[in-house]
PDB file of N, CA and C in Angstrom:
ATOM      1  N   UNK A   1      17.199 125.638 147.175  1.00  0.00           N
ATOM      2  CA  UNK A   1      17.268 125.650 145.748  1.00  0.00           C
ATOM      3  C   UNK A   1      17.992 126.913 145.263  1.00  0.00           C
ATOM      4  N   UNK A   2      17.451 128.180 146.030  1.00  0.00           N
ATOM      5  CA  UNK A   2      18.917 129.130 145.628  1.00  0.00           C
ATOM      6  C   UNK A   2      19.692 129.407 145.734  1.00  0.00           C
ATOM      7  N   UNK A   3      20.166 128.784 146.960  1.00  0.00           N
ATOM      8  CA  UNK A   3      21.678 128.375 147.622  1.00  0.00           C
ATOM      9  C   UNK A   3      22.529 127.680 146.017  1.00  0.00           C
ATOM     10  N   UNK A   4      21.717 126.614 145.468  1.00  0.00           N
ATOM     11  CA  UNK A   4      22.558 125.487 144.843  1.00  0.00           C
ATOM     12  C   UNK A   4      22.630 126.627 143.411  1.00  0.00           C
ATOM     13  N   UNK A   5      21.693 127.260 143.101  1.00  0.00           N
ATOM     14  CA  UNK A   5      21.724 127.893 142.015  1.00  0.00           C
ATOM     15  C   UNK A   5      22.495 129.045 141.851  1.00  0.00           C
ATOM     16  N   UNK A   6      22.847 129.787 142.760  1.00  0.00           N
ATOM     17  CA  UNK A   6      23.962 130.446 142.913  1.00  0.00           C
ATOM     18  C   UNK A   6      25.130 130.389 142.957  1.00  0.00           C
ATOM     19  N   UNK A   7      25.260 129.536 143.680  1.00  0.00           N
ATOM     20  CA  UNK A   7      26.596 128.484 143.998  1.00  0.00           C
ATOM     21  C   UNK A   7      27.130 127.549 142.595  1.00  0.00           C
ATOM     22  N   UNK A   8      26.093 127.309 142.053  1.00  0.00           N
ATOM     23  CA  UNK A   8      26.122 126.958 140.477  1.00  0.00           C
ATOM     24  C   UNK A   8      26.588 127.805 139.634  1.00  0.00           C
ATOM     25  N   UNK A   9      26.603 129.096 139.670  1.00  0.00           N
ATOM     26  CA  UNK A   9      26.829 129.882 138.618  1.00  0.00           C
ATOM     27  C   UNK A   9      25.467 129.994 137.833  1.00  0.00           C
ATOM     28  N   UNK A  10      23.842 129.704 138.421  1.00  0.00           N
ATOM     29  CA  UNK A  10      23.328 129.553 137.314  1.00  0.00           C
ATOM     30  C   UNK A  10      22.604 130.904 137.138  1.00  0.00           C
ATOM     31  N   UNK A  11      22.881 132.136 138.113  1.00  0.00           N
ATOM     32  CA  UNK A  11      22.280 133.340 138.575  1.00  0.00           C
ATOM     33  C   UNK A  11      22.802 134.112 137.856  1.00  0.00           C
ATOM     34  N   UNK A  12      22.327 135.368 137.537  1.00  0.00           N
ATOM     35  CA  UNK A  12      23.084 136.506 137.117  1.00  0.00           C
ATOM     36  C   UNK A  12      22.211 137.820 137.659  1.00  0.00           C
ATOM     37  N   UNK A  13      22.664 138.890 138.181  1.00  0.00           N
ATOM     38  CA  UNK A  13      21.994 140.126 138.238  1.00  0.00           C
ATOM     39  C   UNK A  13      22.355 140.961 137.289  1.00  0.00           C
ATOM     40  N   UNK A  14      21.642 141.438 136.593  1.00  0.00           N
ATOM     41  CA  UNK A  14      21.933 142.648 135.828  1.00  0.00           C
ATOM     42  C   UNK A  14      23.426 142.066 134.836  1.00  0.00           C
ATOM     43  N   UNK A  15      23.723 141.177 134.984  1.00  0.00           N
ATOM     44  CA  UNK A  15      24.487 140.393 133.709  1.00  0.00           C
ATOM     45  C   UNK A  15      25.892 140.232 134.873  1.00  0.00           C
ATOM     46  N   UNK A  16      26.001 140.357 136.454  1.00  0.00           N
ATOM     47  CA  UNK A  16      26.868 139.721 136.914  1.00  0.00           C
ATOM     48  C   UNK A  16      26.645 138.612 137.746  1.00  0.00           C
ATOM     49  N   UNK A  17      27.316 137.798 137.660  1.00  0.00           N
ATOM     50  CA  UNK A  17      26.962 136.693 138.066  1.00  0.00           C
ATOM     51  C   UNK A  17      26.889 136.502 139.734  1.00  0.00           C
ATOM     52  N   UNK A  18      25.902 136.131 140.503  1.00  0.00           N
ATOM     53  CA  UNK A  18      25.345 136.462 141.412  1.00  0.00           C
ATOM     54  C   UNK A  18      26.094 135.340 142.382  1.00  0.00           C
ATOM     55  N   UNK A  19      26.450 135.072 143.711  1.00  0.00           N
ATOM     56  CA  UNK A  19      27.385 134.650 144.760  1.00  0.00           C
ATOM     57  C   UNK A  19      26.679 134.047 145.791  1.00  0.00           C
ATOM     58  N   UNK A  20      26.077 134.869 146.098  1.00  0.00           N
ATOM     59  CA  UNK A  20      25.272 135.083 147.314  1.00  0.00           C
ATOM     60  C   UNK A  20      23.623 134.474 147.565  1.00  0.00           C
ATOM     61  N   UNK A  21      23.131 133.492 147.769  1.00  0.00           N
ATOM     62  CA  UNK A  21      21.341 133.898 147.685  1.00  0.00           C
ATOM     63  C   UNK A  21      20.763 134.694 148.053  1.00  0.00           C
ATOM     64  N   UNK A  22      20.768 135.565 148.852  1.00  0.00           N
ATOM     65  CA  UNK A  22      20.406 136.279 149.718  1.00  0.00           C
ATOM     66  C   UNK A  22      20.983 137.899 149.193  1.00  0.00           C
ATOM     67  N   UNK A  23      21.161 137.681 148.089  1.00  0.00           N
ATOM     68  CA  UNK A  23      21.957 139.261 146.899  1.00  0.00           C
ATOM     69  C   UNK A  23      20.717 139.880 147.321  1.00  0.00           C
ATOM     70  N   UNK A  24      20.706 141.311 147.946  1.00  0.00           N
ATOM     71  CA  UNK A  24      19.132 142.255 147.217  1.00  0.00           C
ATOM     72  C   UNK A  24      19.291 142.713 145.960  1.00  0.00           C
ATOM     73  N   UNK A  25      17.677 142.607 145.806  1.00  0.00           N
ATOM     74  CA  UNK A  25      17.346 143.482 144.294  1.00  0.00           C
ATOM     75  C   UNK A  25      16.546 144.661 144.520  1.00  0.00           C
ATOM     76  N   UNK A  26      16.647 145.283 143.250  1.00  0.00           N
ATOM     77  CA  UNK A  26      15.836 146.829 143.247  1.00  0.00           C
ATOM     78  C   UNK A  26      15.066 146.925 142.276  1.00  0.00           C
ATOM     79  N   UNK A  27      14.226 147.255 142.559  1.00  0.00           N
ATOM     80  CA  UNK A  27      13.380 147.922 141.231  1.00  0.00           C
ATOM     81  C   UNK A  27      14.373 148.776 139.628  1.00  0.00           C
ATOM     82  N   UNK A  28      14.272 147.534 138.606  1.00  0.00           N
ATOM     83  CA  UNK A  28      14.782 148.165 137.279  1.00  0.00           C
ATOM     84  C   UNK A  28      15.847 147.310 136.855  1.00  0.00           C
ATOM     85  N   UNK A  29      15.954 145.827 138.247  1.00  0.00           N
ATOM     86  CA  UNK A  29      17.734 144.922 138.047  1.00  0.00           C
ATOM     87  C   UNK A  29      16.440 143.916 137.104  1.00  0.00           C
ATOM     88  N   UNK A  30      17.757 143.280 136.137  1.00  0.00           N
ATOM     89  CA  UNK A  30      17.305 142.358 135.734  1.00  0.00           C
ATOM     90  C   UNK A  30      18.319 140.664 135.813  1.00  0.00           C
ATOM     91  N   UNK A  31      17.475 139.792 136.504  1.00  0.00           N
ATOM     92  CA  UNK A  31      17.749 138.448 136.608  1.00  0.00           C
ATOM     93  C   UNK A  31      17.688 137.742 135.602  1.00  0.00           C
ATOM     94  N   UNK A  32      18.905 136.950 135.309  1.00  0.00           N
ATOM     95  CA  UNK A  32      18.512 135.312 134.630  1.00  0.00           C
ATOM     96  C   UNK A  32      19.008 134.558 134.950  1.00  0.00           C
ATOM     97  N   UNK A  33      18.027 133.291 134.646  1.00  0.00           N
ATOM     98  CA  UNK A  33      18.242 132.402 135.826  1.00  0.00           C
ATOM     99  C   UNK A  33      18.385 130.949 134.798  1.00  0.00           C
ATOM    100  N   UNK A  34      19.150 129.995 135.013  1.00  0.00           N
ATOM    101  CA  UNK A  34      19.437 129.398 133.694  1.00  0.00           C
ATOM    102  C   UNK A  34      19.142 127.625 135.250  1.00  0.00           C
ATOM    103  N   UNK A  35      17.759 127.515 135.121  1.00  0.00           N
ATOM    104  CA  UNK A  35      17.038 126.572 135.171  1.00  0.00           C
ATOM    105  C   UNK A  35      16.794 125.462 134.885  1.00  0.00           C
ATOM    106  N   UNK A  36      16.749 124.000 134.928  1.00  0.00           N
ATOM    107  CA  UNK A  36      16.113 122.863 134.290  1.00  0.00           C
ATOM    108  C   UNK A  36      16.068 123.133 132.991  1.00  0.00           C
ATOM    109  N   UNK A  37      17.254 123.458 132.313  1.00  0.00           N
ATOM    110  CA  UNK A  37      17.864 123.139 130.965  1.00  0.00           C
ATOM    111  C   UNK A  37      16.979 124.813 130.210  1.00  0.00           C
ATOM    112  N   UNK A  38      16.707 125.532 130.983  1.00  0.00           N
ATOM    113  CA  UNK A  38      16.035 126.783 130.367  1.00  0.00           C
ATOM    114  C   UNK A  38      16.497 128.287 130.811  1.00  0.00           C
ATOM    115  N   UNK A  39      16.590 129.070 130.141  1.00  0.00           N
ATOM    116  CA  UNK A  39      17.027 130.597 130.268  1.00  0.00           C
ATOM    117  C   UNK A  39      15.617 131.437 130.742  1.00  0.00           C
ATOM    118  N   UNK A  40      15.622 131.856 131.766  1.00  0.00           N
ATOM    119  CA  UNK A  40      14.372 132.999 132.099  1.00  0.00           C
ATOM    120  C   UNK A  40      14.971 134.119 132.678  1.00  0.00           C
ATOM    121  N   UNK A  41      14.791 135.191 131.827  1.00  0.00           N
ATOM    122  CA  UNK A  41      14.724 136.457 132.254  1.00  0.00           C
ATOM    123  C   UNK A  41      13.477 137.413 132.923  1.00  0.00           C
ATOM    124  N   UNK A  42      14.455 138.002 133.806  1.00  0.00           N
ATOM    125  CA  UNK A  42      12.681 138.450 134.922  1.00  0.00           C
ATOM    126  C   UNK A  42      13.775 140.117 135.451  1.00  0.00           C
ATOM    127  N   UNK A  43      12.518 140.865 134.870  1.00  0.00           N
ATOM    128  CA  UNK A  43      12.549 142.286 135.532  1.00  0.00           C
ATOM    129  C   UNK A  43      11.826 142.450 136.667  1.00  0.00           C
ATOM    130  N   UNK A  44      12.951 143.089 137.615  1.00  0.00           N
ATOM    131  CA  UNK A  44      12.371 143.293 138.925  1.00  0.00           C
ATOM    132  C   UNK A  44      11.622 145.204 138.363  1.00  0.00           C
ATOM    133  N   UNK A  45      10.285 145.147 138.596  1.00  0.00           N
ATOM    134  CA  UNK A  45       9.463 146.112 138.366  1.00  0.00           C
ATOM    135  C   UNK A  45       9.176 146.919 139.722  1.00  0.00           C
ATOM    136  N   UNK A  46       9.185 146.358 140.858  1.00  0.00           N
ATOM    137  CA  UNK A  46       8.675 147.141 142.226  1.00  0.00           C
ATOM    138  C   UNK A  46       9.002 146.231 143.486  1.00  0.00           C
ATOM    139  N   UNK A  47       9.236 147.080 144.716  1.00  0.00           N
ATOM    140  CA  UNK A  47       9.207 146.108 145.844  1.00  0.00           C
ATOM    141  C   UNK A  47       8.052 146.233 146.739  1.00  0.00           C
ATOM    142  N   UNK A  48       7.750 145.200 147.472  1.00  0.00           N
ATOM    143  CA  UNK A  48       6.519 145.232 148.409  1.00  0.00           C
ATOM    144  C   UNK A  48       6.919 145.647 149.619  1.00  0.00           C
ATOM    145  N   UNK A  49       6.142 146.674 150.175  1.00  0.00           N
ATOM    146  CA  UNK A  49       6.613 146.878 151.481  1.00  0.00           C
ATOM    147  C   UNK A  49       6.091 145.711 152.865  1.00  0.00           C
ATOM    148  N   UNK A  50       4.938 144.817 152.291  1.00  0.00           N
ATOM    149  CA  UNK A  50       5.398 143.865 152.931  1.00  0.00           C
ATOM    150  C   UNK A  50       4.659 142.647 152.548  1.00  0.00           C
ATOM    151  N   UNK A  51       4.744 141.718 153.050  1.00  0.00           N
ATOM    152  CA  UNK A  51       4.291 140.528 152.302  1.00  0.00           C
ATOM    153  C   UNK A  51       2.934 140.418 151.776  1.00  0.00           C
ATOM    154  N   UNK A  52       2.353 139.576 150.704  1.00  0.00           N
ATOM    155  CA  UNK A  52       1.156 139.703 150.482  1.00  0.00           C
ATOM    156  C   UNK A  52       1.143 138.460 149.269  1.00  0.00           C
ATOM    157  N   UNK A  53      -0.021 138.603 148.651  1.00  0.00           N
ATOM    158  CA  UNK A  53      -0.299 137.084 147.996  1.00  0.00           C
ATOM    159  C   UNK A  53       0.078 136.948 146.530  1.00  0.00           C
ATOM    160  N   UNK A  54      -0.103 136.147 146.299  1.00  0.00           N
ATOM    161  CA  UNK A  54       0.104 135.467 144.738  1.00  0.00           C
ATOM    162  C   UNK A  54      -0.589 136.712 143.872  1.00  0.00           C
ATOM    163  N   UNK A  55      -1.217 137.141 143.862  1.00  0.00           N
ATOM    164  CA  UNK A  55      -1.891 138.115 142.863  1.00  0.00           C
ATOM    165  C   UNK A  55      -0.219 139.497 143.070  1.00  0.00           C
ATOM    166  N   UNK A  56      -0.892 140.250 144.150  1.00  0.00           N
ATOM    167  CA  UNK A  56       0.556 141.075 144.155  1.00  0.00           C
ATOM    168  C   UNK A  56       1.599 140.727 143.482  1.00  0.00           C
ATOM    169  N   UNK A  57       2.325 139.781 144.271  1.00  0.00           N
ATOM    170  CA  UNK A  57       3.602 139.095 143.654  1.00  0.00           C
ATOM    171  C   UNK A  57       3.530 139.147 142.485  1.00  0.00           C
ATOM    172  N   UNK A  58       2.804 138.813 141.640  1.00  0.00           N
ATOM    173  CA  UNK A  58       3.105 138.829 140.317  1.00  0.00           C
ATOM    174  C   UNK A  58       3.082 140.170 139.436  1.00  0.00           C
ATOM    175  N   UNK A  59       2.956 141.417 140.390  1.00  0.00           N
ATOM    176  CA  UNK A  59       2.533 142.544 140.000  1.00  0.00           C
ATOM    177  C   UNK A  59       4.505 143.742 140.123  1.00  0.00           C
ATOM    178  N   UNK A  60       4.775 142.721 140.539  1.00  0.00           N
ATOM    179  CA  UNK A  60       5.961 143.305 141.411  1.00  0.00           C
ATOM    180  C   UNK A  60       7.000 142.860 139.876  1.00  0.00           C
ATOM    181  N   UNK A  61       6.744 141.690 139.299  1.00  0.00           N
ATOM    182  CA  UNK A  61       7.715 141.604 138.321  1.00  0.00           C
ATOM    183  C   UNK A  61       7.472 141.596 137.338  1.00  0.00           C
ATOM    184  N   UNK A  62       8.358 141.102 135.656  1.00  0.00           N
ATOM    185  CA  UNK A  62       7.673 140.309 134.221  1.00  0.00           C
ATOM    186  C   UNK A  62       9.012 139.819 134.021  1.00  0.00           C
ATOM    187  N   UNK A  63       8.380 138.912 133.357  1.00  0.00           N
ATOM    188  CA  UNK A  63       9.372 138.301 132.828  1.00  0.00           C
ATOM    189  C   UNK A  63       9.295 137.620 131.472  1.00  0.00           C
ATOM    190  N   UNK A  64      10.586 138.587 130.927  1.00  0.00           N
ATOM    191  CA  UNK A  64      10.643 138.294 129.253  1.00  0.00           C
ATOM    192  C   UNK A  64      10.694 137.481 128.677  1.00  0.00           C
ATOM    193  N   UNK A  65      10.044 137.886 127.625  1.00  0.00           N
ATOM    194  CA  UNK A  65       9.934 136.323 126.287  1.00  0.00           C
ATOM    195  C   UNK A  65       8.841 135.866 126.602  1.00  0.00           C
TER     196      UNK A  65
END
């Protein structure tokens, strides 16, 4: 799914349009992601040093609006 969404043009980092799925992010980039007919913007807030659950994860980003 982020293969096609990239490849779509439907990505952007920090307002350039993203190529790659596999782009890294950093703490402070901001994504939008233009979805099933919808615009979501999401600040990358922190990275995990390593995997962990649904609670974390959601601690790591926000996303506006």
């Amino acid at each position: 799914m982020a293969q096609a969404a990239t490849e779509g043009g439907k990505v952007r980092l920090n307002g350039a349009r993203v190529v790659k799925p596999g782009h890294a992010v950093r703490p402070g980039d901001v994504l939008t992601l233009a979805l099933g007919g919808r615009v979501t913007v999401v600040k990358v807030l922190a990275l995990a040093e390593r995997r962990g659950g649904a609670e974390k994860a959601r601690s790591l980003y926000e996303i506006a609006g």
